[in-house]
PDB file of N, CA and C in Angstrom:
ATOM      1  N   UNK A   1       0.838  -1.169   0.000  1.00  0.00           N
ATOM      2  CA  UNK A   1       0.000   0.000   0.000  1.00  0.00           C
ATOM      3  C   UNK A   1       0.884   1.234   0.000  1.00  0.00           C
ATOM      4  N   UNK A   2       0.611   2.323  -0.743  1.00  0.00           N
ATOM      5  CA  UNK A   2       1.553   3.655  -0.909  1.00  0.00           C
ATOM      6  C   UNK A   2       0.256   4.390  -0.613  1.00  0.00           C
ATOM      7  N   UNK A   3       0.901   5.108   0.686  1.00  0.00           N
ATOM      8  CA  UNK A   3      -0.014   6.556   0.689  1.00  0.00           C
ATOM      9  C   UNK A   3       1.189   7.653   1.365  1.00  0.00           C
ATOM     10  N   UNK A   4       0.755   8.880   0.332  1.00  0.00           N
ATOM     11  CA  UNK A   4       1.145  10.367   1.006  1.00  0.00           C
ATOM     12  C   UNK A   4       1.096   9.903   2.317  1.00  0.00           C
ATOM     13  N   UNK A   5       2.188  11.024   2.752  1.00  0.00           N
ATOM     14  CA  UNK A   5       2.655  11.404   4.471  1.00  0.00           C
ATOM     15  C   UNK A   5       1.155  11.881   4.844  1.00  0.00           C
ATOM     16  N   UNK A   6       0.859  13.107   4.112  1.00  0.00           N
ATOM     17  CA  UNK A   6      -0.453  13.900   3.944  1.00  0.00           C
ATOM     18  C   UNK A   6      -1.742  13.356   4.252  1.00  0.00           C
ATOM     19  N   UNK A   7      -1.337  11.904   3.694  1.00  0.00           N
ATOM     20  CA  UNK A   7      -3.144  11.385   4.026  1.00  0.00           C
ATOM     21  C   UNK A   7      -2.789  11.105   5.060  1.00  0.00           C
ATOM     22  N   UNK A   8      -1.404  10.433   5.233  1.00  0.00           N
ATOM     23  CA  UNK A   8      -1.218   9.393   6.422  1.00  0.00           C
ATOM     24  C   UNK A   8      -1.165   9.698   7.253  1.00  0.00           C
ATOM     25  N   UNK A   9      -1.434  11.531   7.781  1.00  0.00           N
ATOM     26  CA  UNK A   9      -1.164  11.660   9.173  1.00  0.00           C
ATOM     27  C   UNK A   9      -2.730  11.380  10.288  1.00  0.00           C
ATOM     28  N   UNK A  10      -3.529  11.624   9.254  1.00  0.00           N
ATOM     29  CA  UNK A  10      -5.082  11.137  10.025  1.00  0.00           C
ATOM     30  C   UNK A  10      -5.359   9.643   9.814  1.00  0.00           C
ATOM     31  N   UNK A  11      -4.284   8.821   9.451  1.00  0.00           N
ATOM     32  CA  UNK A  11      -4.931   7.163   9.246  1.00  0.00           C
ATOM     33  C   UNK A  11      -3.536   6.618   9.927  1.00  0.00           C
ATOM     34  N   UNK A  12      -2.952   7.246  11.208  1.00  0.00           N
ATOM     35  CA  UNK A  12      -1.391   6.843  11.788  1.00  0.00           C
ATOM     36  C   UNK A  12      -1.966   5.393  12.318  1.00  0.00           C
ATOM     37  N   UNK A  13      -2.921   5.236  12.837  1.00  0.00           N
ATOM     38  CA  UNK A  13      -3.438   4.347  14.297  1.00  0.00           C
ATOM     39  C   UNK A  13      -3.426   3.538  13.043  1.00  0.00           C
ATOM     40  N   UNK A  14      -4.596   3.187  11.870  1.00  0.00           N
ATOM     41  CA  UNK A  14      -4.513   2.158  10.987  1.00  0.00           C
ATOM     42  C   UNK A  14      -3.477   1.834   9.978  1.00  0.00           C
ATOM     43  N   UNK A  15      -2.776   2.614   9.779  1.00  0.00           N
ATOM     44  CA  UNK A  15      -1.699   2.287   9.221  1.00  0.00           C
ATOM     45  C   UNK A  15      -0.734   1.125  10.083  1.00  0.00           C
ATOM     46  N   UNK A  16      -0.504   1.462  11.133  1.00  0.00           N
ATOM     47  CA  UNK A  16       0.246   0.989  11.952  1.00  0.00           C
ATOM     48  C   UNK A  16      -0.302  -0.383  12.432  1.00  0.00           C
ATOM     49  N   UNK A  17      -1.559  -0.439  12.396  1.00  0.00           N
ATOM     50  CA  UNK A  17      -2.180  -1.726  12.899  1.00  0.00           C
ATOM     51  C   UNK A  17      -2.302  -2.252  11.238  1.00  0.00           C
ATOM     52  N   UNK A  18      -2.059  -2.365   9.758  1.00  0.00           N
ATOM     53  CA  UNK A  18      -1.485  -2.976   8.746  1.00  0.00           C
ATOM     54  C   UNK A  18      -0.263  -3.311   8.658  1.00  0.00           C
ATOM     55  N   UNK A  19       0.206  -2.492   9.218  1.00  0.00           N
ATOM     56  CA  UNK A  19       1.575  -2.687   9.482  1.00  0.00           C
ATOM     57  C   UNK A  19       2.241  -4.271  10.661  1.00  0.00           C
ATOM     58  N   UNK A  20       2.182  -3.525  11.923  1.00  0.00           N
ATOM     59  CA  UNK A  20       1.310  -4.729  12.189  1.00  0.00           C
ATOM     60  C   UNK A  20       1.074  -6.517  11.549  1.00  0.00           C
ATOM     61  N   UNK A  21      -0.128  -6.134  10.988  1.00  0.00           N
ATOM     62  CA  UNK A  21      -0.058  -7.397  10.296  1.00  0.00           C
ATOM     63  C   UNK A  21       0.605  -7.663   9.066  1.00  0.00           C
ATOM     64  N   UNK A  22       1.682  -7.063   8.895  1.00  0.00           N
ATOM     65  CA  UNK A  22       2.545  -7.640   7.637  1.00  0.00           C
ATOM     66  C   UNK A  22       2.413  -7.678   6.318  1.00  0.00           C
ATOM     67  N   UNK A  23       1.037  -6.096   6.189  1.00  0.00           N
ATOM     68  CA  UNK A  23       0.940  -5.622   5.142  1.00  0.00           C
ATOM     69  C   UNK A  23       2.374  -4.249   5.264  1.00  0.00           C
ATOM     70  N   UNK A  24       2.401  -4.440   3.893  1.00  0.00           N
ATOM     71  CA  UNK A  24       3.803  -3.322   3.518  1.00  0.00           C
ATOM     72  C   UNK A  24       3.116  -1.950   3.333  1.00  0.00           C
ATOM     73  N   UNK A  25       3.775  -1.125   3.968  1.00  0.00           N
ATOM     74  CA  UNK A  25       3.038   0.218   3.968  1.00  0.00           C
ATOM     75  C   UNK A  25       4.050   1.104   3.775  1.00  0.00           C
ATOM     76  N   UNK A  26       4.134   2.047   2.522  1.00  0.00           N
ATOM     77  CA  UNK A  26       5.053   2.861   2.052  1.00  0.00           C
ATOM     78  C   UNK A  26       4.400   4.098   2.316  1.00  0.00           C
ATOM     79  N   UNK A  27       5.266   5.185   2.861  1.00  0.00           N
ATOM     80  CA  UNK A  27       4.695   6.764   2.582  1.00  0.00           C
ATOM     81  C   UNK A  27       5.491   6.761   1.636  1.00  0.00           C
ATOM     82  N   UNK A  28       4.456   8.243   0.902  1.00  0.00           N
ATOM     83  CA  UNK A  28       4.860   8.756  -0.405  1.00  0.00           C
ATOM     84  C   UNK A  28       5.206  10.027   0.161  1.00  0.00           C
ATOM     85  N   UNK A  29       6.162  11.188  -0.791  1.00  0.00           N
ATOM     86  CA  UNK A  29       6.591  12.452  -0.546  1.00  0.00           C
ATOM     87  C   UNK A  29       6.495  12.842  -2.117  1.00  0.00           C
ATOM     88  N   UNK A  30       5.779  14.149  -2.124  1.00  0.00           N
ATOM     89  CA  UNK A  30       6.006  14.516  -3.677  1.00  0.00           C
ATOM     90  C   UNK A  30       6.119  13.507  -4.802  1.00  0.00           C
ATOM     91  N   UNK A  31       5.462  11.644  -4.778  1.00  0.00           N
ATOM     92  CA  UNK A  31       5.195  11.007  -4.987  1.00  0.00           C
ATOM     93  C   UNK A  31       6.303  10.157  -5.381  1.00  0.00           C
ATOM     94  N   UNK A  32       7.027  10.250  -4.869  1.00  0.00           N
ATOM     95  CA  UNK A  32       8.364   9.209  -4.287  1.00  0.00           C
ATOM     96  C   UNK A  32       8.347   8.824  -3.210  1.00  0.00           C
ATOM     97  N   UNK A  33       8.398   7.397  -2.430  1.00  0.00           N
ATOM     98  CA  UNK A  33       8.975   6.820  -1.846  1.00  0.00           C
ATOM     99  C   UNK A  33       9.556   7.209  -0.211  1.00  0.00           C
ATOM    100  N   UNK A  34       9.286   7.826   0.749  1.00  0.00           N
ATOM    101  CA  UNK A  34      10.331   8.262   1.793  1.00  0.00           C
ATOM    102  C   UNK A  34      10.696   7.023   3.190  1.00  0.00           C
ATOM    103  N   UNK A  35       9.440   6.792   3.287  1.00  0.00           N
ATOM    104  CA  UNK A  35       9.020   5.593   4.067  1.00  0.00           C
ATOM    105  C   UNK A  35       8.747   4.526   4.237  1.00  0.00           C
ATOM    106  N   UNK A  36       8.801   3.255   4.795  1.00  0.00           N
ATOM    107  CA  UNK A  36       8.260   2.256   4.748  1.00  0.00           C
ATOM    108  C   UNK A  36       7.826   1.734   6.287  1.00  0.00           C
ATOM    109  N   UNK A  37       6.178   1.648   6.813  1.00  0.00           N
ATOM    110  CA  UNK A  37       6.160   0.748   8.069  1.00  0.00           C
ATOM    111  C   UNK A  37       5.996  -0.359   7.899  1.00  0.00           C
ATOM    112  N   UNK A  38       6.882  -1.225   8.728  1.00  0.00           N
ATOM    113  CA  UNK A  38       7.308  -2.235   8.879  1.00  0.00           C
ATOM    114  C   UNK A  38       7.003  -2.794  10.786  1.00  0.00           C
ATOM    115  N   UNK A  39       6.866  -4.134  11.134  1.00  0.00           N
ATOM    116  CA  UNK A  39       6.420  -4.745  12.228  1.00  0.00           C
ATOM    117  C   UNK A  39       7.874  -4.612  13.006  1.00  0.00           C
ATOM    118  N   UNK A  40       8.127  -4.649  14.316  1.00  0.00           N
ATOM    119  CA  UNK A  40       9.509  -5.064  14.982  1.00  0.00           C
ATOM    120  C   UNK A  40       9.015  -6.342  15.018  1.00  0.00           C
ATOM    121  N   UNK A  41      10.214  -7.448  14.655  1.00  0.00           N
ATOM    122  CA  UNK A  41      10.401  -8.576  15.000  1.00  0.00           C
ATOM    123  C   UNK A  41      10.417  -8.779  16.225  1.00  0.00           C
ATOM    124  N   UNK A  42       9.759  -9.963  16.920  1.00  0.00           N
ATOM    125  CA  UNK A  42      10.101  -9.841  17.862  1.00  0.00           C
ATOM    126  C   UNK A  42      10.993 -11.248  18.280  1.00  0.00           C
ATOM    127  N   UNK A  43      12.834 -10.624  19.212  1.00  0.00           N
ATOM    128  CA  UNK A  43      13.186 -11.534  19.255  1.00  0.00           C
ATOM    129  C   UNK A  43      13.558 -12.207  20.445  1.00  0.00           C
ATOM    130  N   UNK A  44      13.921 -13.155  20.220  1.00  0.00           N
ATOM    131  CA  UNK A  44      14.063 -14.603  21.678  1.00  0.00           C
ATOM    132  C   UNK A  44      15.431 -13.903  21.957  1.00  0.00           C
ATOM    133  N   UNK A  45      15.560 -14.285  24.157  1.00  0.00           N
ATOM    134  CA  UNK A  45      16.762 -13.914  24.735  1.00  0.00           C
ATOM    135  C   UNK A  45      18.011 -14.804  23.666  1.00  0.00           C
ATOM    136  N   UNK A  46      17.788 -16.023  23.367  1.00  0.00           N
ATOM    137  CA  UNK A  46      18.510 -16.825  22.444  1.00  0.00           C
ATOM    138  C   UNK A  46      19.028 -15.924  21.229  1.00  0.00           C
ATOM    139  N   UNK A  47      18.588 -15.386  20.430  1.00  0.00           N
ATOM    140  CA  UNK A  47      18.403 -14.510  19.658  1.00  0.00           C
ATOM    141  C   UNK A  47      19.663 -13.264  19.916  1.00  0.00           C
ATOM    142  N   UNK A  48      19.276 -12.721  20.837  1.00  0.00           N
ATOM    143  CA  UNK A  48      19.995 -11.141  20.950  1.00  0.00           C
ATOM    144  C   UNK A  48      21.153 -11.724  21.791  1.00  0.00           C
ATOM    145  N   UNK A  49      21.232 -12.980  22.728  1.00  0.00           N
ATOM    146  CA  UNK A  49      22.710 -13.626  23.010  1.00  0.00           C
ATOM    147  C   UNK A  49      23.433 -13.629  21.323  1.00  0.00           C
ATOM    148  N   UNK A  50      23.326 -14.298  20.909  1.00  0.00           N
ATOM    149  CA  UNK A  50      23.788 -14.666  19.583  1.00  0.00           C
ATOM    150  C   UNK A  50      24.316 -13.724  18.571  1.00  0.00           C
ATOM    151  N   UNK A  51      23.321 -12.828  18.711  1.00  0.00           N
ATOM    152  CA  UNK A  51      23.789 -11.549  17.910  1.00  0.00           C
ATOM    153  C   UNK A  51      24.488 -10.640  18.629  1.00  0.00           C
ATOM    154  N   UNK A  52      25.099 -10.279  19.721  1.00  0.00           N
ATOM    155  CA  UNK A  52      25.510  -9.762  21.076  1.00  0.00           C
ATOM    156  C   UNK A  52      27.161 -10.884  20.816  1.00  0.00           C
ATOM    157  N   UNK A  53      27.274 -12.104  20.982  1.00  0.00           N
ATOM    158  CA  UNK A  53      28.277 -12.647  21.102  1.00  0.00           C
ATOM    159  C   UNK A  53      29.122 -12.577  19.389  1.00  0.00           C
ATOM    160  N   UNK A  54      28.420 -12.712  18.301  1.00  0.00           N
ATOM    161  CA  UNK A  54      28.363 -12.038  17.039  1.00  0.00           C
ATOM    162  C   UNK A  54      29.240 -10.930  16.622  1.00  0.00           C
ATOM    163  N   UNK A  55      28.823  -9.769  17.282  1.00  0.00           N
ATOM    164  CA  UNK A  55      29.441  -8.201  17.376  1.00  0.00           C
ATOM    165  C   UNK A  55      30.414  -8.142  18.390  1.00  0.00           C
ATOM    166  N   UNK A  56      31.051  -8.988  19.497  1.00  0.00           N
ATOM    167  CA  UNK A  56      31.727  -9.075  19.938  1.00  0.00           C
ATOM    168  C   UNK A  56      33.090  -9.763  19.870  1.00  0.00           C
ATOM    169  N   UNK A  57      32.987 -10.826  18.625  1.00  0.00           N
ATOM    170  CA  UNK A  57      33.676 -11.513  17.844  1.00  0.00           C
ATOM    171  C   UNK A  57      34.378 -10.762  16.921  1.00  0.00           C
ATOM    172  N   UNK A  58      33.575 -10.385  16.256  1.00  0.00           N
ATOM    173  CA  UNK A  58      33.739  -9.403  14.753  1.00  0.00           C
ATOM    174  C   UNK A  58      34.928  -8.406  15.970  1.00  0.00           C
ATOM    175  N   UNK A  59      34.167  -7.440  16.789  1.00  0.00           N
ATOM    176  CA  UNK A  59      35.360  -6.757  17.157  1.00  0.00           C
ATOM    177  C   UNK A  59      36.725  -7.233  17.670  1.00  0.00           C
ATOM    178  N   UNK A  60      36.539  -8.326  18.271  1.00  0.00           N
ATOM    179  CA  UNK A  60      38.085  -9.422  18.944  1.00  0.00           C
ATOM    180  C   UNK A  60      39.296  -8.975  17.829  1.00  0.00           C
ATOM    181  N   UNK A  61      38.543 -10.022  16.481  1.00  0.00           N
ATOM    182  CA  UNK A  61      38.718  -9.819  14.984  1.00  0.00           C
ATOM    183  C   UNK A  61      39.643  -9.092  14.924  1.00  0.00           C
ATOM    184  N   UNK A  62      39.357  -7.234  15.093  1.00  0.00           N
ATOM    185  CA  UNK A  62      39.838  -6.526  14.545  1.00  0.00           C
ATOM    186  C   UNK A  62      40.929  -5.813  15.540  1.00  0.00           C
ATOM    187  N   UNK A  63      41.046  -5.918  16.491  1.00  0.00           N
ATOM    188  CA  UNK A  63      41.842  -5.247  17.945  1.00  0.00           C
ATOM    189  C   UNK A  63      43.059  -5.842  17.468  1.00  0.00           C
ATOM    190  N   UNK A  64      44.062  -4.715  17.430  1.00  0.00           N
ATOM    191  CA  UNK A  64      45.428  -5.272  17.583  1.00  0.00           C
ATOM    192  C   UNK A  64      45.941  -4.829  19.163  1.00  0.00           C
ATOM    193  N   UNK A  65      46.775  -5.489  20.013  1.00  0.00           N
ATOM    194  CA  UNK A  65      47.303  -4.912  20.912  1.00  0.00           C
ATOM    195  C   UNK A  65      48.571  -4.019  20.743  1.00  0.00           C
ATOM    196  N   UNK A  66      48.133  -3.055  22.339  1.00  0.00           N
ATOM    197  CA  UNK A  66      48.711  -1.689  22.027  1.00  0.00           C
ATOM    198  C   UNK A  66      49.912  -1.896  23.027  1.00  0.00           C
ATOM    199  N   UNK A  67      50.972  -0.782  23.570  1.00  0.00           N
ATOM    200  CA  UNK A  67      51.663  -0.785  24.483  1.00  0.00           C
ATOM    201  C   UNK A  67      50.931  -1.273  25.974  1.00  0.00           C
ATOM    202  N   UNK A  68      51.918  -1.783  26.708  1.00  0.00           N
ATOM    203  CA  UNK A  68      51.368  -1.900  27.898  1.00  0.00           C
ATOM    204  C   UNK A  68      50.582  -0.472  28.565  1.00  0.00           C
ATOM    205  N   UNK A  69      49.797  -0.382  29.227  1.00  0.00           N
ATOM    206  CA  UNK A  69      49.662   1.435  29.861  1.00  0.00           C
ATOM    207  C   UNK A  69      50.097   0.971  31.492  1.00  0.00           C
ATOM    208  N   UNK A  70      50.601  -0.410  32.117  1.00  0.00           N
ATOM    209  CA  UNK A  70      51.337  -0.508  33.562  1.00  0.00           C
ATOM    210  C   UNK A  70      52.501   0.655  33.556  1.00  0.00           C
ATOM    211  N   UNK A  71      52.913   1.113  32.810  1.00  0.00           N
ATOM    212  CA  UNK A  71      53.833   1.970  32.878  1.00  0.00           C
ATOM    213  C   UNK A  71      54.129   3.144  32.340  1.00  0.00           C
ATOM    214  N   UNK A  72      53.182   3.497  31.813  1.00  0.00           N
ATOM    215  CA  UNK A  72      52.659   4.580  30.642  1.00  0.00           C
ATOM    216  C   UNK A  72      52.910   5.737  30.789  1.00  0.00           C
ATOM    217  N   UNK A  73      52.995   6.067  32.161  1.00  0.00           N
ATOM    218  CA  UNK A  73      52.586   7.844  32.885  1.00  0.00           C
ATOM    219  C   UNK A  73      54.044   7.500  33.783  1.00  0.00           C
ATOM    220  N   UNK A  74      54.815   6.401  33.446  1.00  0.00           N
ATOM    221  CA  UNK A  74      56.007   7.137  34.392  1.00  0.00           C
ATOM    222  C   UNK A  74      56.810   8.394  34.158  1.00  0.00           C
ATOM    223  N   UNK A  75      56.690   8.898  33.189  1.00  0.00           N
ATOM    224  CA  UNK A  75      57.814  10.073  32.980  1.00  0.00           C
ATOM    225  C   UNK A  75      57.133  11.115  33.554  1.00  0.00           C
ATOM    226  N   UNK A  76      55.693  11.030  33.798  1.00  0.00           N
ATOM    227  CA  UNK A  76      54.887  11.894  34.995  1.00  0.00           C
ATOM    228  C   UNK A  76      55.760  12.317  36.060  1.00  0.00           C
ATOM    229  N   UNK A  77      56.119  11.571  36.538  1.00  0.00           N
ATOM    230  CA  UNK A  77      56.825  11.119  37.938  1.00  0.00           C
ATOM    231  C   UNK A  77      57.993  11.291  37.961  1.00  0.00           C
ATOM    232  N   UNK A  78      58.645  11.421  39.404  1.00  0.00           N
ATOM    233  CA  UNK A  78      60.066  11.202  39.320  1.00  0.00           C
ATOM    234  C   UNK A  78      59.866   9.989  40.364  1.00  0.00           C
ATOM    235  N   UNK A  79      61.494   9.314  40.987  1.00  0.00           N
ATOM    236  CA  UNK A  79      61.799   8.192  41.589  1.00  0.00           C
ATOM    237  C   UNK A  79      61.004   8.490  42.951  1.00  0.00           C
ATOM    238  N   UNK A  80      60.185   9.773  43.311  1.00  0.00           N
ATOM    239  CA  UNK A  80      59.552   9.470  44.782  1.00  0.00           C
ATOM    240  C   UNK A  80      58.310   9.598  44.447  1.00  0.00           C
ATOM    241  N   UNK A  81      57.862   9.701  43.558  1.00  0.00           N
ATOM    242  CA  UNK A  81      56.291   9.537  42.763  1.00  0.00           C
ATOM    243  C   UNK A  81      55.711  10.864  43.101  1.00  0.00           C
ATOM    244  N   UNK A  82      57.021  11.996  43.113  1.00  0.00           N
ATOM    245  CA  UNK A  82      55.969  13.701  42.757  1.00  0.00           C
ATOM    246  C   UNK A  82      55.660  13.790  41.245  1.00  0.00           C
ATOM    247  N   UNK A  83      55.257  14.609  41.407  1.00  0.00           N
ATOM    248  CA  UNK A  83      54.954  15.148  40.160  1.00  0.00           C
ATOM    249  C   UNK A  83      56.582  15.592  39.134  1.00  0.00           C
ATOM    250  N   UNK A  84      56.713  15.098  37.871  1.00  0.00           N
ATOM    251  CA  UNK A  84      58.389  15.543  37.786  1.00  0.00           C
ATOM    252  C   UNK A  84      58.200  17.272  37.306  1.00  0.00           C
TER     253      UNK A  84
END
């Protein structure tokens, strides 16, 4: 279904309840395309573990290790730990 923003602002509640049921609902703008409502999936704790352990992988992936920082800020310091 394609309707204007225009119509669609007095038909929000039914739009959304087509939506909803997994009819495709496009707004139009100057009769192109801007929008589409769409349902949230809804997903299992199984689910967002998985995709959560997923994005946490991918980043492992990419980390190179850096200098140690145990010792990072010594030139801060002098041998009695003032300020140098």
């Amino acid at each position: 279904m394609r309707i204007s923003v225009a119509e669609a602002e007095g038909q929000l509640a039914d739009l959304v309840q087509k939506a909803e049921a997994s009819h495709e609902v496009i707004l139009t703008q100057n009769g192109r395309a801007v929008a589409r409502l769409v349902p949230i999936a809804v997903q299992s704790a199984a689910d967002r573990e998985r995709i959560l352990m997923a994005a946490r992988d991918a980043g492992r992936a990419t980390v190179t290790p850096g200098p140690s920082a145990a010792r990072s800020q010594d030139f801060l310091y002098d041998e009695d730990g003032l300020p140098a």
